[in-house]
C-alpha atoms as a PDB file:
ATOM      1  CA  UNK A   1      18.825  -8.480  22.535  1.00  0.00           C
ATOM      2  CA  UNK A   2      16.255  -5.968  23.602  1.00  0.00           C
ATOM      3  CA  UNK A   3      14.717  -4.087  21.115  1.00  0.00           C
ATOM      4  CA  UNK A   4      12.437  -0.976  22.661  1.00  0.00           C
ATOM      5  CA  UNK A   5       9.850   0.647  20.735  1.00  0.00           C
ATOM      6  CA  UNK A   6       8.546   3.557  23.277  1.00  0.00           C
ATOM      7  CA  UNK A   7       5.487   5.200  21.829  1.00  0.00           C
ATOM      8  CA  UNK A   8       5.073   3.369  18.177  1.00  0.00           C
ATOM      9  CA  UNK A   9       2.057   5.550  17.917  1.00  0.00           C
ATOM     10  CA  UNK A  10       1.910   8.925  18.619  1.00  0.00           C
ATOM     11  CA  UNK A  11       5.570   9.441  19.924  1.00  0.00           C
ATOM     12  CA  UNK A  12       8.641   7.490  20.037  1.00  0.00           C
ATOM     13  CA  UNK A  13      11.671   7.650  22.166  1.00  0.00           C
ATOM     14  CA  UNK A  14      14.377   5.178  23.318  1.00  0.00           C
ATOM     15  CA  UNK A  15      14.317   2.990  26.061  1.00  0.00           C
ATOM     16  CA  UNK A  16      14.111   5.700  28.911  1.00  0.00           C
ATOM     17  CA  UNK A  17      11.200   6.999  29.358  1.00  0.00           C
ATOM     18  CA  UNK A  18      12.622  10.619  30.565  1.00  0.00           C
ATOM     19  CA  UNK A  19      14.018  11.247  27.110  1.00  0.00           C
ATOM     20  CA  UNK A  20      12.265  13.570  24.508  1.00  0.00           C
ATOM     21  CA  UNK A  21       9.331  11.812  22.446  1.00  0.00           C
ATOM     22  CA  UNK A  22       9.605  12.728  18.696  1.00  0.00           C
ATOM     23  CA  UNK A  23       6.237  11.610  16.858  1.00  0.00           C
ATOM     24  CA  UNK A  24       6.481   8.819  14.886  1.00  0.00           C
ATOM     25  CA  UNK A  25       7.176   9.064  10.834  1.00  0.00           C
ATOM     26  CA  UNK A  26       3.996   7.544   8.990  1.00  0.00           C
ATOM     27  CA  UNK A  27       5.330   4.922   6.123  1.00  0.00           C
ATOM     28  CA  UNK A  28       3.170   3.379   3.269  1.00  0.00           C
ATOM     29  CA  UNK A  29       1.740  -0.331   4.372  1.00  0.00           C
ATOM     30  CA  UNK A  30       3.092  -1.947   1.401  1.00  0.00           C
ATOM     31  CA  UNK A  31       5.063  -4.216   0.258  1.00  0.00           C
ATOM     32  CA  UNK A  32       4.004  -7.741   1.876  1.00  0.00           C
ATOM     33  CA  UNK A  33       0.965  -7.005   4.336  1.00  0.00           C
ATOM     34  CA  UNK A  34      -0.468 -10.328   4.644  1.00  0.00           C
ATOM     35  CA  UNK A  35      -3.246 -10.951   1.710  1.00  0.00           C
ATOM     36  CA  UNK A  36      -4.795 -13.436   4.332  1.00  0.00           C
ATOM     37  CA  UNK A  37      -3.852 -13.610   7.514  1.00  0.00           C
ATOM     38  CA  UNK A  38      -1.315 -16.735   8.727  1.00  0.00           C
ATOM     39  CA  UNK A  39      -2.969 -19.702  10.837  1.00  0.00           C
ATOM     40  CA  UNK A  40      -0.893 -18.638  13.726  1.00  0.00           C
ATOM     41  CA  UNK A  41      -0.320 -15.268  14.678  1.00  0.00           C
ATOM     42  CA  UNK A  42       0.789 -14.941  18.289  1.00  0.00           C
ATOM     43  CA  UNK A  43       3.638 -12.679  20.161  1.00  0.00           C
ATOM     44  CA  UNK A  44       6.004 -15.525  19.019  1.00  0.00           C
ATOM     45  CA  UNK A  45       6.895 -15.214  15.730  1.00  0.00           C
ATOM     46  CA  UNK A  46       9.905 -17.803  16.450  1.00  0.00           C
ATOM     47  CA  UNK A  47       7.528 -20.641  16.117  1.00  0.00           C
ATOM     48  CA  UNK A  48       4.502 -21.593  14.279  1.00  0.00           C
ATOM     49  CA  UNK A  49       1.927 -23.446  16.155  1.00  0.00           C
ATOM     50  CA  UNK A  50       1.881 -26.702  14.718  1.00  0.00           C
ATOM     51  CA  UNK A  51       5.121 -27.559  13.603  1.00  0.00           C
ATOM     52  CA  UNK A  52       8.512 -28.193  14.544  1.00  0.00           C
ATOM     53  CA  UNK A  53      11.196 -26.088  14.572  1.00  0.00           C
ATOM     54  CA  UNK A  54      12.485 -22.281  15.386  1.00  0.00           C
ATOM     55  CA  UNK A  55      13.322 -19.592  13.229  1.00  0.00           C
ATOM     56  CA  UNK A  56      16.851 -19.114  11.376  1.00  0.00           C
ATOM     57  CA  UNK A  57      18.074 -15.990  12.930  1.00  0.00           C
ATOM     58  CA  UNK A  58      18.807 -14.070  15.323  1.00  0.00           C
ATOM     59  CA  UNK A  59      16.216 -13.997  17.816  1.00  0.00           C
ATOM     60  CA  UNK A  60      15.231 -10.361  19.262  1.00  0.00           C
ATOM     61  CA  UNK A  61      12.115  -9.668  22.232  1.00  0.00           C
ATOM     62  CA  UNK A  62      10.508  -5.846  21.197  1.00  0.00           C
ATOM     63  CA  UNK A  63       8.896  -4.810  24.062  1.00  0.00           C
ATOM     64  CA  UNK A  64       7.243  -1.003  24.092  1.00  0.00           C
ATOM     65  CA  UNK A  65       4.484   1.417  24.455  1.00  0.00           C
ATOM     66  CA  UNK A  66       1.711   2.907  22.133  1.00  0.00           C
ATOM     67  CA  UNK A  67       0.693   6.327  23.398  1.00  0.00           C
ATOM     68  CA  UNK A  68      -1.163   8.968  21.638  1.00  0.00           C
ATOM     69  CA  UNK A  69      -0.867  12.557  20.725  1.00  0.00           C
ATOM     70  CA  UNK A  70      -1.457  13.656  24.199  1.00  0.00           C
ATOM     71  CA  UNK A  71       1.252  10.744  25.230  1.00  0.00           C
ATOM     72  CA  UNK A  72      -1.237   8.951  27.283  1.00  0.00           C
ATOM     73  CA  UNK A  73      -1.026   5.021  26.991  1.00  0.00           C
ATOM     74  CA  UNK A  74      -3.391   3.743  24.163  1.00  0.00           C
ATOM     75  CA  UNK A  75      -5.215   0.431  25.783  1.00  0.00           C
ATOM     76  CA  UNK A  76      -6.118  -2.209  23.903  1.00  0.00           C
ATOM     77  CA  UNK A  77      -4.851  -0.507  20.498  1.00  0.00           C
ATOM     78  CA  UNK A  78      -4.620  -3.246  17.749  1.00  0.00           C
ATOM     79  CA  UNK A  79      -1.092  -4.039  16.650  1.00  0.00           C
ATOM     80  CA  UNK A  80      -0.024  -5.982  13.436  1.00  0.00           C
ATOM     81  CA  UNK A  81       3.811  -6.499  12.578  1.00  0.00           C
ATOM     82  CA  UNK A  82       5.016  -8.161   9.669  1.00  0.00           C
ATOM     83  CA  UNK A  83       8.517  -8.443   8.589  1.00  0.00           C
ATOM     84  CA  UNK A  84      10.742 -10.663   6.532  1.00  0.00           C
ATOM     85  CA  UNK A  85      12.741 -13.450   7.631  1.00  0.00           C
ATOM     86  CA  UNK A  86      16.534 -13.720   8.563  1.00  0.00           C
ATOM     87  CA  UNK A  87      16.967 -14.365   4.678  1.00  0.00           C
ATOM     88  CA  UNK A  88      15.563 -10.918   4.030  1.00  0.00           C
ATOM     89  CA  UNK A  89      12.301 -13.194   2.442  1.00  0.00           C
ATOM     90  CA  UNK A  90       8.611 -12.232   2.847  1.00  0.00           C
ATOM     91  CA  UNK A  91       6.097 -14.806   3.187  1.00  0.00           C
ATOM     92  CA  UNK A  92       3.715 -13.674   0.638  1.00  0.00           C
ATOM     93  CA  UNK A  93       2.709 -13.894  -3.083  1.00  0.00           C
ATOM     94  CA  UNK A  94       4.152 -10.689  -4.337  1.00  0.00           C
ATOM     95  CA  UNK A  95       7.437 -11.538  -3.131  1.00  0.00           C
ATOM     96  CA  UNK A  96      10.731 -11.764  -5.964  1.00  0.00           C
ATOM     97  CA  UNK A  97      13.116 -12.726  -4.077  1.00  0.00           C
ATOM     98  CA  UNK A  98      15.143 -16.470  -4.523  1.00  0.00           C
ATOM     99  CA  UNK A  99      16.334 -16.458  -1.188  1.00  0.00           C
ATOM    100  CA  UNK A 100      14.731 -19.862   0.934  1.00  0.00           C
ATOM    101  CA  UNK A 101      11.211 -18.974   2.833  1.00  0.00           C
ATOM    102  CA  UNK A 102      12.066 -19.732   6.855  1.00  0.00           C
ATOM    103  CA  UNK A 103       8.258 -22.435   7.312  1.00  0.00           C
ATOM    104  CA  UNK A 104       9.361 -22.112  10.789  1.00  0.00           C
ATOM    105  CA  UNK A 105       9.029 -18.065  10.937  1.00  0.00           C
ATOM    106  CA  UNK A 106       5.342 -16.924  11.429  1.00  0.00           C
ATOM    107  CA  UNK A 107       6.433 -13.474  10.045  1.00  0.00           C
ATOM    108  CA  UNK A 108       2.775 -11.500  10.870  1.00  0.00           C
ATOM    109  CA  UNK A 109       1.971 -11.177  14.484  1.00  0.00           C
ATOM    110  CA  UNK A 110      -1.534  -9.600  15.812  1.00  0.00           C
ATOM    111  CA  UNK A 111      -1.640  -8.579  19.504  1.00  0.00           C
ATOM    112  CA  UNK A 112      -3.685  -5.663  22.069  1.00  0.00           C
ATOM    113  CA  UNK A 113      -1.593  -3.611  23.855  1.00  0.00           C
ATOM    114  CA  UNK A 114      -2.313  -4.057  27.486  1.00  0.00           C
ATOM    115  CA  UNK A 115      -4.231  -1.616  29.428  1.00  0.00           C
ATOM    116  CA  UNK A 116      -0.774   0.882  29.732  1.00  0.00           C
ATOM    117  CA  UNK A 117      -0.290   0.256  26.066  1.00  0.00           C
ATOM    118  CA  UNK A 118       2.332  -2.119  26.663  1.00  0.00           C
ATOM    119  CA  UNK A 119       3.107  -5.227  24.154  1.00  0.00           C
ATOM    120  CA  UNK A 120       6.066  -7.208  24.509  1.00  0.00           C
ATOM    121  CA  UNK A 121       7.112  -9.938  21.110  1.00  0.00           C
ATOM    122  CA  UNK A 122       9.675 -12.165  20.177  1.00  0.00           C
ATOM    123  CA  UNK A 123      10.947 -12.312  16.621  1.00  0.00           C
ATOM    124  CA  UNK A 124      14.363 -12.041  15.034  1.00  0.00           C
ATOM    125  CA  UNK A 125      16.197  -9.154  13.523  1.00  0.00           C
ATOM    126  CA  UNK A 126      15.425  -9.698   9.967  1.00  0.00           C
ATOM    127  CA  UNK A 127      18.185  -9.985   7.239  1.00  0.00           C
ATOM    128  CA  UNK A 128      18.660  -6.583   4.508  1.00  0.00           C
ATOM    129  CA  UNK A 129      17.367  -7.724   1.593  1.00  0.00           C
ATOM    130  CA  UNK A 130      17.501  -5.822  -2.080  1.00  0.00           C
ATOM    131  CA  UNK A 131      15.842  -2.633  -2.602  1.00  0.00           C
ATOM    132  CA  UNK A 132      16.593  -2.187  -6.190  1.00  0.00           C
ATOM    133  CA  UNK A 133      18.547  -4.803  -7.940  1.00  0.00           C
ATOM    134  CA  UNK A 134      19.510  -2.285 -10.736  1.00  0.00           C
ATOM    135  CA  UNK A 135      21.809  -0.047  -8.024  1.00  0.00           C
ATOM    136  CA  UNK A 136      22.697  -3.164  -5.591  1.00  0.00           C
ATOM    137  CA  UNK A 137      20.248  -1.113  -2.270  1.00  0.00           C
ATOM    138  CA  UNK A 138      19.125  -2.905   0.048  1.00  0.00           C
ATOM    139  CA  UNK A 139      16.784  -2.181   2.553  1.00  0.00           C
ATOM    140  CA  UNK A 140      18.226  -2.470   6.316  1.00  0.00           C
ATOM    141  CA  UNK A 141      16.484  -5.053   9.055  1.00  0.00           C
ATOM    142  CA  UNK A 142      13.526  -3.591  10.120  1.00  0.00           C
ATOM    143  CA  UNK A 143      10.041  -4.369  11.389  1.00  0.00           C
ATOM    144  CA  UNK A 144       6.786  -2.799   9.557  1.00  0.00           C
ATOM    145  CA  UNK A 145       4.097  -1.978  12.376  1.00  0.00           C
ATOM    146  CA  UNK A 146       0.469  -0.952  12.007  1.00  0.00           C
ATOM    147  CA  UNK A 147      -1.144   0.362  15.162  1.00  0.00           C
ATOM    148  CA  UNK A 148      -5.180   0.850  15.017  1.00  0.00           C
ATOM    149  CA  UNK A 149      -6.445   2.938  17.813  1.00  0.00           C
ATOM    150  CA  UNK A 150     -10.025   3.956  18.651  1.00  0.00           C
ATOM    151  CA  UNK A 151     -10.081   6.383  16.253  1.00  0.00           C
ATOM    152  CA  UNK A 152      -6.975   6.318  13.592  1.00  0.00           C
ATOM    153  CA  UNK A 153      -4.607   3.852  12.073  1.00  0.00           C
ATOM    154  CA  UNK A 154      -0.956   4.492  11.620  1.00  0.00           C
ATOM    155  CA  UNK A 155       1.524   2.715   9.506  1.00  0.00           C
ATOM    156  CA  UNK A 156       5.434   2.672  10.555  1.00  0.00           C
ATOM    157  CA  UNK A 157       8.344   1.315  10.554  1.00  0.00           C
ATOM    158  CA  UNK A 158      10.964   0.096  13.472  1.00  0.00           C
ATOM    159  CA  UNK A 159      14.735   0.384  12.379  1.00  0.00           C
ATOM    160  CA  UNK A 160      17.909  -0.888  14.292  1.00  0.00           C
ATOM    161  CA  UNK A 161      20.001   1.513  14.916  1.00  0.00           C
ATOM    162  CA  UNK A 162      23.704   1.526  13.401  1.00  0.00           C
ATOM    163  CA  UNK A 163      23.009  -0.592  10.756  1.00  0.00           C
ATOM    164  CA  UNK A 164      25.046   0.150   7.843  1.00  0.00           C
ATOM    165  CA  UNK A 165      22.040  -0.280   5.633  1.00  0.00           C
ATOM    166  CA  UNK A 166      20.137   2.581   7.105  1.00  0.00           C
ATOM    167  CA  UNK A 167      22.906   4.999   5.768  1.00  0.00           C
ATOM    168  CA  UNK A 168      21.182   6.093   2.121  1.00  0.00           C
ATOM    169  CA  UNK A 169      17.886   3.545   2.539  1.00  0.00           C
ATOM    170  CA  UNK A 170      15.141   4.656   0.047  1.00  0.00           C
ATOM    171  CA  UNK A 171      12.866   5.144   3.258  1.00  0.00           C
ATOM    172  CA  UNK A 172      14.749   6.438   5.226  1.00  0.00           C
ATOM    173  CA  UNK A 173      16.039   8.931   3.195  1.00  0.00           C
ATOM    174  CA  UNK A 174      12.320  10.557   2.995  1.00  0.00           C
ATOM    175  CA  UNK A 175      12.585  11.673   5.897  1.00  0.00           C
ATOM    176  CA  UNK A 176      13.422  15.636   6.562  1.00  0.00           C
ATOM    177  CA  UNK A 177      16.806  15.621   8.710  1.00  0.00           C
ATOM    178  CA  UNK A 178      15.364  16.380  12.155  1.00  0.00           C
ATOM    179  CA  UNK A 179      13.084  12.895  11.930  1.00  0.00           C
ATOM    180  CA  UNK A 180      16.002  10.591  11.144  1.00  0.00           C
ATOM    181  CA  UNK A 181      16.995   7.835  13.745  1.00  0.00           C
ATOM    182  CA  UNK A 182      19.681   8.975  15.507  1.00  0.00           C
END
């Protein structure tokens, strides 16, 4: 599976690059951004340098473009993704959940964008995990991004689309109508 993320700054826009480019909703950068940064933290979050083993899950490669207001390609923008593992489980203190931690998912990558503002990763599609154990939400697989440019920093999120989560997800549903996923 190839998952695109045109324009995670700035604009977004599927995989063809002749569609329209919507601007990309700004979330919070909580929960789980790393409270210190993981030995390893590579394009490859299947593996962690230094041990044995891949990732539980279904592995995914995100390839895409950061481009700015203007839609010109942001070199060497700063990008750090962090996401939970195919058990829906963060790697970090704050965490709740009972689920089993994945020690062979790296979960945080940091990586430039290349001089078009191009990154390519592999990961895996995370799992849902619960939202709000009082109601039974969960929150639908998705990847948290933050891009630093020359001159701003932008928190967001990448969903999968048609996941049955994303129907009524407390993020999502934030959102005015005409910035939804489609």
């Amino acid at each position: 599976m190839v998952a695109s993320c045109v324009g995670v700054t700035g604009f977004a826009a599927s995989a063809h690059a002749d569609e329209f480019l919507r601007p990309t909703p700004q979330c919070t950068t909580v929960p789980f951004y790393p409270v210190a940064h993981p030995r390893d933290e590579d394009a490859d979050l299947t593996r962690v340098r230094g041990s044995c083993g891949r990732a539980e899950g279904q592995i995914i490669e995100v390839t895409g473009r950061v481009l700015n207001a203007r839609r010109e390609p942001s070199a060497r923008a700063e990008l750090d993704l962090w996401q939970a593992d195919a058990f829906g489980r963060y790697a970090h203190p704050a965490e709740l959940s009972t689920a089993p931690l994945d020690d062979a998912f790296q979960g945080f990558a940091r990586l430039p964008t290349d001089r078009d503002g191009g990154f390519r990763l592999l990961t895996i599609k995370s799992w849902a995990y619960p939202a709000d154990p009082s109601n039974g939400r969960r929150r639908p697989p998705h990847l948290h991004w933050m891009v630093t440019g020359r001159s701003d920093r932008m928190t967001t999120q990448m969903m999968f689309p048609d996941e049955p989560h994303n129907l009524g997800d407390i993020v999502l549903g934030r959102l005015p109508a005409d910035r939804q996923p489609d």
